[in-house]
PDB file of N, CA and C in Angstrom:
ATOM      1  N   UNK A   1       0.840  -1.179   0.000  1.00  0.00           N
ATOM      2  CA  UNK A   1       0.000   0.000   0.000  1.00  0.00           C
ATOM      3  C   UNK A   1       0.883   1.240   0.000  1.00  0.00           C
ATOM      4  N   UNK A   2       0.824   1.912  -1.198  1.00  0.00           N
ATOM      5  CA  UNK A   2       1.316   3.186  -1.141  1.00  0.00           C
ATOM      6  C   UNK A   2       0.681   4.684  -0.210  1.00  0.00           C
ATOM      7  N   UNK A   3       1.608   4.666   0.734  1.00  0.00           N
ATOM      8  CA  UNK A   3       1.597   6.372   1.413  1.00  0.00           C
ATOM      9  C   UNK A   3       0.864   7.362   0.868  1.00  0.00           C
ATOM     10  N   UNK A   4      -0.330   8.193   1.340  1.00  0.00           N
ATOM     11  CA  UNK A   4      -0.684   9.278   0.676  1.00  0.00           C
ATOM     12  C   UNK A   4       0.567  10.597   0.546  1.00  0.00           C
ATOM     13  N   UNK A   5       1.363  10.698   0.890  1.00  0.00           N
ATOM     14  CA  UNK A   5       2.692  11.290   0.461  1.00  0.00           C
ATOM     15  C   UNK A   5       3.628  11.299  -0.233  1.00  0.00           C
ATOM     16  N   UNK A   6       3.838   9.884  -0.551  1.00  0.00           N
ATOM     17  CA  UNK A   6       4.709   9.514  -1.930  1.00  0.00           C
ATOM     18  C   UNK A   6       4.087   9.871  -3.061  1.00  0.00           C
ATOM     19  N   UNK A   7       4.737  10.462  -3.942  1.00  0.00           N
ATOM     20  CA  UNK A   7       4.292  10.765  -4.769  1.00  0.00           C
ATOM     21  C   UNK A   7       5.388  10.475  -6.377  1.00  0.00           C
ATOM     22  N   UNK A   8       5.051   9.710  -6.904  1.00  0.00           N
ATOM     23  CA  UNK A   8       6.411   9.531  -8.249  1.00  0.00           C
ATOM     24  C   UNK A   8       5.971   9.915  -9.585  1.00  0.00           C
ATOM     25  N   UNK A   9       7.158  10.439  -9.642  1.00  0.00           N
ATOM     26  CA  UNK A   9       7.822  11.644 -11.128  1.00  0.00           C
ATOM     27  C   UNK A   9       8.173   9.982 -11.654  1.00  0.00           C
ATOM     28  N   UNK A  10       7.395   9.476 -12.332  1.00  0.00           N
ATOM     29  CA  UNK A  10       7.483   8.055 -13.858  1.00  0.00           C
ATOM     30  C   UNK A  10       8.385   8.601 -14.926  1.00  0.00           C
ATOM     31  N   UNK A  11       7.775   9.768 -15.548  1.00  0.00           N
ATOM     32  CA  UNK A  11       9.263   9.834 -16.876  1.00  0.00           C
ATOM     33  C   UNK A  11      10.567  10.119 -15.611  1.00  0.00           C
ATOM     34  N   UNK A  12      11.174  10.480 -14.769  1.00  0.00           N
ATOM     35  CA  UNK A  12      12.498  10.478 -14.437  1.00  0.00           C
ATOM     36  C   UNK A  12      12.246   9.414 -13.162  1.00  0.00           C
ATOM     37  N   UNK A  13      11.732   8.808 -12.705  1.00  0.00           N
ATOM     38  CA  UNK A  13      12.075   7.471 -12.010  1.00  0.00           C
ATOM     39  C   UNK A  13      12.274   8.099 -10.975  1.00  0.00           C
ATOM     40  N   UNK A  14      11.759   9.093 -10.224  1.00  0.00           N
ATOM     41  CA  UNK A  14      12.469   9.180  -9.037  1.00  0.00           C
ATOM     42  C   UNK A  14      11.186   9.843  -7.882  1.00  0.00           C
ATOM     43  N   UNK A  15      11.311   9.281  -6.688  1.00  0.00           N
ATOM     44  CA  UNK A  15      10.052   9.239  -5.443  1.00  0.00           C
ATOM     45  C   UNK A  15      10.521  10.667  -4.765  1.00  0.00           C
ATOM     46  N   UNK A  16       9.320  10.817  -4.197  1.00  0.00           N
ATOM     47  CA  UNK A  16       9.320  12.312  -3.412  1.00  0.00           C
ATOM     48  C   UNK A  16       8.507  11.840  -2.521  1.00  0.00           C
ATOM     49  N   UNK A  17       9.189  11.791  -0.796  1.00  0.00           N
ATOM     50  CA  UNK A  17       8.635  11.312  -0.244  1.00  0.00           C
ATOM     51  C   UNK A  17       7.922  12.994   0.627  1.00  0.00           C
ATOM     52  N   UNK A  18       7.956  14.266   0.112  1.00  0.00           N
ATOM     53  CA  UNK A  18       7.710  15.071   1.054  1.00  0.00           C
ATOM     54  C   UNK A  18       8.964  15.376   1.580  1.00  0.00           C
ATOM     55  N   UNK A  19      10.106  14.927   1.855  1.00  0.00           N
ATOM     56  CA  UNK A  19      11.013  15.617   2.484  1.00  0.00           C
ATOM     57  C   UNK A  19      12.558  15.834   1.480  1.00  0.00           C
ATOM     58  N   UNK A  20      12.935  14.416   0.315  1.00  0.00           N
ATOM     59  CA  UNK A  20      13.935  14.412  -0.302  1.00  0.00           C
ATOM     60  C   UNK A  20      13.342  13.603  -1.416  1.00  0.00           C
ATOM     61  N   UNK A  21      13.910  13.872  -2.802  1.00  0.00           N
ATOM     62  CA  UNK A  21      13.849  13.224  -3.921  1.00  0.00           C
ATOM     63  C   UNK A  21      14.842  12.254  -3.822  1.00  0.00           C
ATOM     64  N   UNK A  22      14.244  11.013  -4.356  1.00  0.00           N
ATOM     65  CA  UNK A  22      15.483  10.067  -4.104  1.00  0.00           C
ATOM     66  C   UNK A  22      15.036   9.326  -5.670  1.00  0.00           C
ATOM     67  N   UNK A  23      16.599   9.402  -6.383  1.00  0.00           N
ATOM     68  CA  UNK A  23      16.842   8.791  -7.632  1.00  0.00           C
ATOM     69  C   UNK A  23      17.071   7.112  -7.531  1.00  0.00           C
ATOM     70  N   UNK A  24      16.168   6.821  -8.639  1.00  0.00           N
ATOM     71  CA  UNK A  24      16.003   5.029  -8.799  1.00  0.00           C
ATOM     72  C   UNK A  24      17.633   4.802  -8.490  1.00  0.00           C
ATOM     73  N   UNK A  25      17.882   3.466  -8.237  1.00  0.00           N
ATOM     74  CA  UNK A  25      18.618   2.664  -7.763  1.00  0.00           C
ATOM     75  C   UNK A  25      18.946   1.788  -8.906  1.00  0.00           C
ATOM     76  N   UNK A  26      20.196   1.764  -9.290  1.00  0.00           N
ATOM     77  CA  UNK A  26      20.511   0.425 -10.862  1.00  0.00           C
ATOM     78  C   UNK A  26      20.898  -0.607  -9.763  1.00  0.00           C
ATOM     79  N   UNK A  27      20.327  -1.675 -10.006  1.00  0.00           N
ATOM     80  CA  UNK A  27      20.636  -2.761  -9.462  1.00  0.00           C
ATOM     81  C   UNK A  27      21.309  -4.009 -10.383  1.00  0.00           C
ATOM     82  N   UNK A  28      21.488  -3.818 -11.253  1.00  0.00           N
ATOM     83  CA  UNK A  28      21.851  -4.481 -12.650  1.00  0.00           C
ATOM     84  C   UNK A  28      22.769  -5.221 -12.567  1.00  0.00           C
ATOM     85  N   UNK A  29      24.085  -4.519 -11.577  1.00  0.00           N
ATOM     86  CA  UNK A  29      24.954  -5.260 -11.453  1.00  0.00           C
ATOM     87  C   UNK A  29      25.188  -5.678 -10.103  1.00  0.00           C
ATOM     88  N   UNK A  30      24.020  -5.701  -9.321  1.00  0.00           N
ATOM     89  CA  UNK A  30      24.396  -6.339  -8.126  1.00  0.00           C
ATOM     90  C   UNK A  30      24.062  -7.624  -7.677  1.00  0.00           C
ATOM     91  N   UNK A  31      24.595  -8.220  -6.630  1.00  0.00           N
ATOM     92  CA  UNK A  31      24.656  -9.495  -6.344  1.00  0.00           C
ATOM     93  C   UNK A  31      24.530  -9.605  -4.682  1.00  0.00           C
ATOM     94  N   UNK A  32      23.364 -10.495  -4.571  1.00  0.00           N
ATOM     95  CA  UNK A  32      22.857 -11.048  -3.744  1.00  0.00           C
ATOM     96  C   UNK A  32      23.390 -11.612  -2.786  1.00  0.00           C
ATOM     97  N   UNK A  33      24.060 -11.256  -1.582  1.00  0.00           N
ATOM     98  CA  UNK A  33      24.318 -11.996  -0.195  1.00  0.00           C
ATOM     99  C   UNK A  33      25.691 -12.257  -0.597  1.00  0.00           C
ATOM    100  N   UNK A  34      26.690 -11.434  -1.197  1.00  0.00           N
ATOM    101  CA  UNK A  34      28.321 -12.084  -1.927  1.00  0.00           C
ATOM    102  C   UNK A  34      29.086 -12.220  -0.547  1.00  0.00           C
ATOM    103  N   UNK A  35      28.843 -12.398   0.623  1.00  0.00           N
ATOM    104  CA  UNK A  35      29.661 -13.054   1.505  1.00  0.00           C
ATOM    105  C   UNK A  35      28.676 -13.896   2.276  1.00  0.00           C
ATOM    106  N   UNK A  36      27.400 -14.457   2.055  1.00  0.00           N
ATOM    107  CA  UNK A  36      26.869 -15.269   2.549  1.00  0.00           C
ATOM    108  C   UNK A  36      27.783 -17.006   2.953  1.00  0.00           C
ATOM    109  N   UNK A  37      28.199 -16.882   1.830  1.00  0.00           N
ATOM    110  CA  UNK A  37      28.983 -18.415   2.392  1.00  0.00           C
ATOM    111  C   UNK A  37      30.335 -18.210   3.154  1.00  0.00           C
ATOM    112  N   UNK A  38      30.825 -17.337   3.139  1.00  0.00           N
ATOM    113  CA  UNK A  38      31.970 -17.189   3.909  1.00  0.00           C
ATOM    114  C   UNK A  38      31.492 -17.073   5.531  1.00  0.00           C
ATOM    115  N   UNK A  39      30.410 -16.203   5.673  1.00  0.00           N
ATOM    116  CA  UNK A  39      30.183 -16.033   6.831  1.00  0.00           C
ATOM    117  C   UNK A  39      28.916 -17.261   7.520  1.00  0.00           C
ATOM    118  N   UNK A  40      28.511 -18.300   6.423  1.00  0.00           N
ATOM    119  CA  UNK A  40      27.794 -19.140   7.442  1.00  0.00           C
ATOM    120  C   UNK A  40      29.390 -20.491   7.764  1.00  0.00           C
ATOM    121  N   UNK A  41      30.377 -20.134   6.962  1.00  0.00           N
ATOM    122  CA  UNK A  41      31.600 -21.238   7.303  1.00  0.00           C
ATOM    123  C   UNK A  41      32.386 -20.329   8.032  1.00  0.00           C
ATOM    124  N   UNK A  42      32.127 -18.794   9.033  1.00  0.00           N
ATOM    125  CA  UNK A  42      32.655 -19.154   9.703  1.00  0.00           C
ATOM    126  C   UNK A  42      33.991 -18.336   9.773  1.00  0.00           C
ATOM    127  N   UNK A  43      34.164 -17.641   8.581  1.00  0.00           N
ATOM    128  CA  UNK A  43      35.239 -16.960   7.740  1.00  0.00           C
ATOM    129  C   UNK A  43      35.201 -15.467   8.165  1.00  0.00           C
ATOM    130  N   UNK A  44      33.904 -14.889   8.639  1.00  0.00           N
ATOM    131  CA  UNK A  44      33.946 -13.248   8.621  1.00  0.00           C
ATOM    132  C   UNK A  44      33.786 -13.262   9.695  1.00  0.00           C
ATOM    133  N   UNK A  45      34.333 -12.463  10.250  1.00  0.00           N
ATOM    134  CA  UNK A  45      33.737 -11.544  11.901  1.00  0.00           C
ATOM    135  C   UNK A  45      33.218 -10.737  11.314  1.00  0.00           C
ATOM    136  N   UNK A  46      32.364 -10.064  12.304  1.00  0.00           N
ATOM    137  CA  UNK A  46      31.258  -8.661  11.961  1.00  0.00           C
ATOM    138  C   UNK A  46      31.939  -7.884  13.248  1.00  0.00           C
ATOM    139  N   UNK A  47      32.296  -6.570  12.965  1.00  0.00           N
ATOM    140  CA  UNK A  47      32.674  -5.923  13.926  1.00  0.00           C
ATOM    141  C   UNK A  47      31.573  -4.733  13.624  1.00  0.00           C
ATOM    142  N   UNK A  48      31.160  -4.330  14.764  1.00  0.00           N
ATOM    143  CA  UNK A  48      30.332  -3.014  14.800  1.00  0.00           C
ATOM    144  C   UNK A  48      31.185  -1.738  15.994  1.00  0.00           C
ATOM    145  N   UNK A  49      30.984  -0.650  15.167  1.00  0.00           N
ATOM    146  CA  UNK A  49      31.838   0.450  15.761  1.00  0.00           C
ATOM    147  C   UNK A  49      30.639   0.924  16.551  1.00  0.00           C
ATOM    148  N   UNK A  50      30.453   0.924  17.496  1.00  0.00           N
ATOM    149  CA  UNK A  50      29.180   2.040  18.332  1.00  0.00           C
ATOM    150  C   UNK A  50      29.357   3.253  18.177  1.00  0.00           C
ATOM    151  N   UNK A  51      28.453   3.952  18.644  1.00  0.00           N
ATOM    152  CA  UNK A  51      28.133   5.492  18.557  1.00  0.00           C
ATOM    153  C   UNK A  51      29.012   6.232  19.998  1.00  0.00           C
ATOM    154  N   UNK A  52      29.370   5.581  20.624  1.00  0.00           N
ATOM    155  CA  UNK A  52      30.283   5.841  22.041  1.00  0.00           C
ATOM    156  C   UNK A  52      31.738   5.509  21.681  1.00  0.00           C
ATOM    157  N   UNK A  53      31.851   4.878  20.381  1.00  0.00           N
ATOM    158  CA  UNK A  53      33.854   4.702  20.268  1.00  0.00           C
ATOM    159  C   UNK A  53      34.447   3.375  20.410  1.00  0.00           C
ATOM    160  N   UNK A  54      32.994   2.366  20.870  1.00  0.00           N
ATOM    161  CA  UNK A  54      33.765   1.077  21.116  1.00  0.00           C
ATOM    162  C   UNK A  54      33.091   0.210  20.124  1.00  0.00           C
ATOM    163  N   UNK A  55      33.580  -1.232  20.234  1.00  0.00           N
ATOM    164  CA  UNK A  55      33.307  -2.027  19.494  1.00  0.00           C
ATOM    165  C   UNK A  55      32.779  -3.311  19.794  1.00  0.00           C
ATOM    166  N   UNK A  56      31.807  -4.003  19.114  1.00  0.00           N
ATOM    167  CA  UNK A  56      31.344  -5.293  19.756  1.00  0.00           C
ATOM    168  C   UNK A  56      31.643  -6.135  18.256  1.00  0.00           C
ATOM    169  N   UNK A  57      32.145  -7.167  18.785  1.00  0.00           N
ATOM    170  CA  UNK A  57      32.369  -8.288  17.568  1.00  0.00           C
ATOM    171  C   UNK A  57      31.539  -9.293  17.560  1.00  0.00           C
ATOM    172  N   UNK A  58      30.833 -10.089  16.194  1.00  0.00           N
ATOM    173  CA  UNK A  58      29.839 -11.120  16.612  1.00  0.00           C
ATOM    174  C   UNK A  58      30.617 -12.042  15.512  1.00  0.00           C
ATOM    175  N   UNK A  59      30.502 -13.341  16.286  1.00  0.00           N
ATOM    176  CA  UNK A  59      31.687 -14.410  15.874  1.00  0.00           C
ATOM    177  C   UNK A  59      30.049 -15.287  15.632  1.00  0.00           C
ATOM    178  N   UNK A  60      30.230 -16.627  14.741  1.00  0.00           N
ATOM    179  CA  UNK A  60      29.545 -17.402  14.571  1.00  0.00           C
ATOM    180  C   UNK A  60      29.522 -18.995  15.742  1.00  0.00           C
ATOM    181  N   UNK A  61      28.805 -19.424  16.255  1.00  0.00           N
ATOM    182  CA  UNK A  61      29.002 -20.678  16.780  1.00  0.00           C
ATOM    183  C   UNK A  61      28.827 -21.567  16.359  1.00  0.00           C
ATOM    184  N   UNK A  62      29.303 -23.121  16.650  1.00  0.00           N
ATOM    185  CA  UNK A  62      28.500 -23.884  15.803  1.00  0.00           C
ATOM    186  C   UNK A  62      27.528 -24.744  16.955  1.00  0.00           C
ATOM    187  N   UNK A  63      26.703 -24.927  16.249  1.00  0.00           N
ATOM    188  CA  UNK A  63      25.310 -25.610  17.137  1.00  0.00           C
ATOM    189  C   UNK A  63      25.651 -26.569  17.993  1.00  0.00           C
ATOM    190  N   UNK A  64      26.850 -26.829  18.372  1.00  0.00           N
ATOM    191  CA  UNK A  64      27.165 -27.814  19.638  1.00  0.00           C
ATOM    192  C   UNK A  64      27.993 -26.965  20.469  1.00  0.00           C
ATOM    193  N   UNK A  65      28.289 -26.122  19.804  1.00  0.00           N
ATOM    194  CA  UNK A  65      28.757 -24.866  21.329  1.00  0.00           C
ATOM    195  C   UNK A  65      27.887 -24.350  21.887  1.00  0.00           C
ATOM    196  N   UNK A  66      27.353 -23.689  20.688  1.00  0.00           N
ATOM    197  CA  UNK A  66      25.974 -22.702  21.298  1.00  0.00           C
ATOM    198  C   UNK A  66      24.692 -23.546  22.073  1.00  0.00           C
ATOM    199  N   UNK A  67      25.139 -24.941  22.310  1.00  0.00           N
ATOM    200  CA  UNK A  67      23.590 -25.552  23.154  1.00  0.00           C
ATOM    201  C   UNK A  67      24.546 -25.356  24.616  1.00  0.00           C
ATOM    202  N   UNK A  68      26.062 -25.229  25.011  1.00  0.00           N
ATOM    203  CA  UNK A  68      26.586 -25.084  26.257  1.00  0.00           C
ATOM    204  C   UNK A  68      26.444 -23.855  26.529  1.00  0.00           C
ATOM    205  N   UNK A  69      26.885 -22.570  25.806  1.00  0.00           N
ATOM    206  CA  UNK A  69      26.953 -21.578  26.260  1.00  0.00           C
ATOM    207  C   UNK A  69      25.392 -20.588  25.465  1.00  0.00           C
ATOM    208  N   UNK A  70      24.817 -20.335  26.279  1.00  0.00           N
ATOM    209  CA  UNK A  70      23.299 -19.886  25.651  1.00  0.00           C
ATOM    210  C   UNK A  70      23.400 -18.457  25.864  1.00  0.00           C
ATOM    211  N   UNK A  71      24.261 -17.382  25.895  1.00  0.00           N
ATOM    212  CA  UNK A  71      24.732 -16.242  26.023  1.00  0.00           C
ATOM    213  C   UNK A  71      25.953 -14.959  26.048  1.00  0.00           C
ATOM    214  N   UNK A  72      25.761 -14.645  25.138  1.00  0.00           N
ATOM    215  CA  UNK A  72      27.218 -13.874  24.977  1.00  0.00           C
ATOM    216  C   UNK A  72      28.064 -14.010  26.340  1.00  0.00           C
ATOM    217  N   UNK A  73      27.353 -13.589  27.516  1.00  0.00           N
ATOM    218  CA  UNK A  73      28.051 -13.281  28.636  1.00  0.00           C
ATOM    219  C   UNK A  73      28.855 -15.070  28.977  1.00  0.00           C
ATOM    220  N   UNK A  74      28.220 -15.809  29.025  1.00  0.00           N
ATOM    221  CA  UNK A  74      28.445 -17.114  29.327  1.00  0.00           C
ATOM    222  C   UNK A  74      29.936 -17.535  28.807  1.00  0.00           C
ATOM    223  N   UNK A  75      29.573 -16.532  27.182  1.00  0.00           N
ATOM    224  CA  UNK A  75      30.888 -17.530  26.303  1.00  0.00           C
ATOM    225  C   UNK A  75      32.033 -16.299  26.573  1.00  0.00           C
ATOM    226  N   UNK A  76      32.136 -15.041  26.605  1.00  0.00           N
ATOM    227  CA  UNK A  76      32.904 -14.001  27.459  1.00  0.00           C
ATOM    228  C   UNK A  76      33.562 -14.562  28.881  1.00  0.00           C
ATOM    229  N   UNK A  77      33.350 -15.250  29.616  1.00  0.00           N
ATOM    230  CA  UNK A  77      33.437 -15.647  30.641  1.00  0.00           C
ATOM    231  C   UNK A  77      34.509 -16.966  30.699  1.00  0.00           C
ATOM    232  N   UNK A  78      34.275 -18.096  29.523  1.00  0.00           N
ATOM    233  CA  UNK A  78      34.608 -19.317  29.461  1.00  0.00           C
ATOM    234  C   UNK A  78      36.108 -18.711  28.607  1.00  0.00           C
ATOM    235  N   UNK A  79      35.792 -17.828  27.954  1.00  0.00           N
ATOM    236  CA  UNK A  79      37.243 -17.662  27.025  1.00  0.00           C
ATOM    237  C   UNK A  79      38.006 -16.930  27.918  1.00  0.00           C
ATOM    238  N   UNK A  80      37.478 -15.576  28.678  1.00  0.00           N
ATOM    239  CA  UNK A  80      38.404 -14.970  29.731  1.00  0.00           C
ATOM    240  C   UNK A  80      39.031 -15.526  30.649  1.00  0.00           C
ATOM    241  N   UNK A  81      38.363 -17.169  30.999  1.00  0.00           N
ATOM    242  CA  UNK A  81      38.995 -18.275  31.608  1.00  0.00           C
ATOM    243  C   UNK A  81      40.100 -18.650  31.199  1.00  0.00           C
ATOM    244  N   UNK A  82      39.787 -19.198  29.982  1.00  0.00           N
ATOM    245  CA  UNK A  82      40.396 -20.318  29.386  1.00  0.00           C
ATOM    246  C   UNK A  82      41.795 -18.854  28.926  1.00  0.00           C
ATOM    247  N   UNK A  83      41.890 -17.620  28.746  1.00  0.00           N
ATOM    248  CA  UNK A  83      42.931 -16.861  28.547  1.00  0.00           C
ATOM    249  C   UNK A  83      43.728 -16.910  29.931  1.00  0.00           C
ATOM    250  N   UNK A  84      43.350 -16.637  30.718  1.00  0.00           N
ATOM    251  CA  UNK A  84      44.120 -16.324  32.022  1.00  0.00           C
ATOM    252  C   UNK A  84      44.711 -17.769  32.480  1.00  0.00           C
ATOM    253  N   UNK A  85      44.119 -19.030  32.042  1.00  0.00           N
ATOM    254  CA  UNK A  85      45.151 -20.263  32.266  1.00  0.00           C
ATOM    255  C   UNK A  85      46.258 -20.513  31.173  1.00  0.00           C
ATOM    256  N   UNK A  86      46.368 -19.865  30.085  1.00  0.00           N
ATOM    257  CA  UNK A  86      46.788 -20.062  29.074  1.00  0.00           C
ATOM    258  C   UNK A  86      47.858 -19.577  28.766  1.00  0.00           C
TER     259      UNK A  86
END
């Protein structure tokens, strides 16, 4: 269901939502999920920069870790272990 506010300019392709004109998008040459397999094997970290300066990293588990440790904090805890004997 289209917004009573949108409003689209058809000969130039481009939406006016009331606040900014925004020009169509070529999608022609893009491609769908291009690190999907790297990151379900395991290959990418995701690092996120916060809005405060720091950073949280999200690592993948595999389904026989993640049924022991059921929480970030849990698995933070077992590795800060397993560092300080190490």
């Amino acid at each position: 269901m289209k917004s009573k506010n949108i409003k689209s300019n058809a000969d130039k392709g481009i939406v006016n939502d009331g606040l900014v004109e925004i020009p169509p998008f070529d999608f022609s040459k893009a491609k769908r999920a291009p690190f999907a397999e790297q990151a379900r094997n395991g290959e990418i970290t995701t690092v996120v920069h916060n809005a405060d300066g720091s950073k949280e990293v999200f690592v993948r588990l595999d389904a026989d870790v993640a049924k022991k440790f059921r929480s970030a904090k849990s698995v933070n805890t077992a590795l800060r272990t397993f560092l300080k004997q190490a």
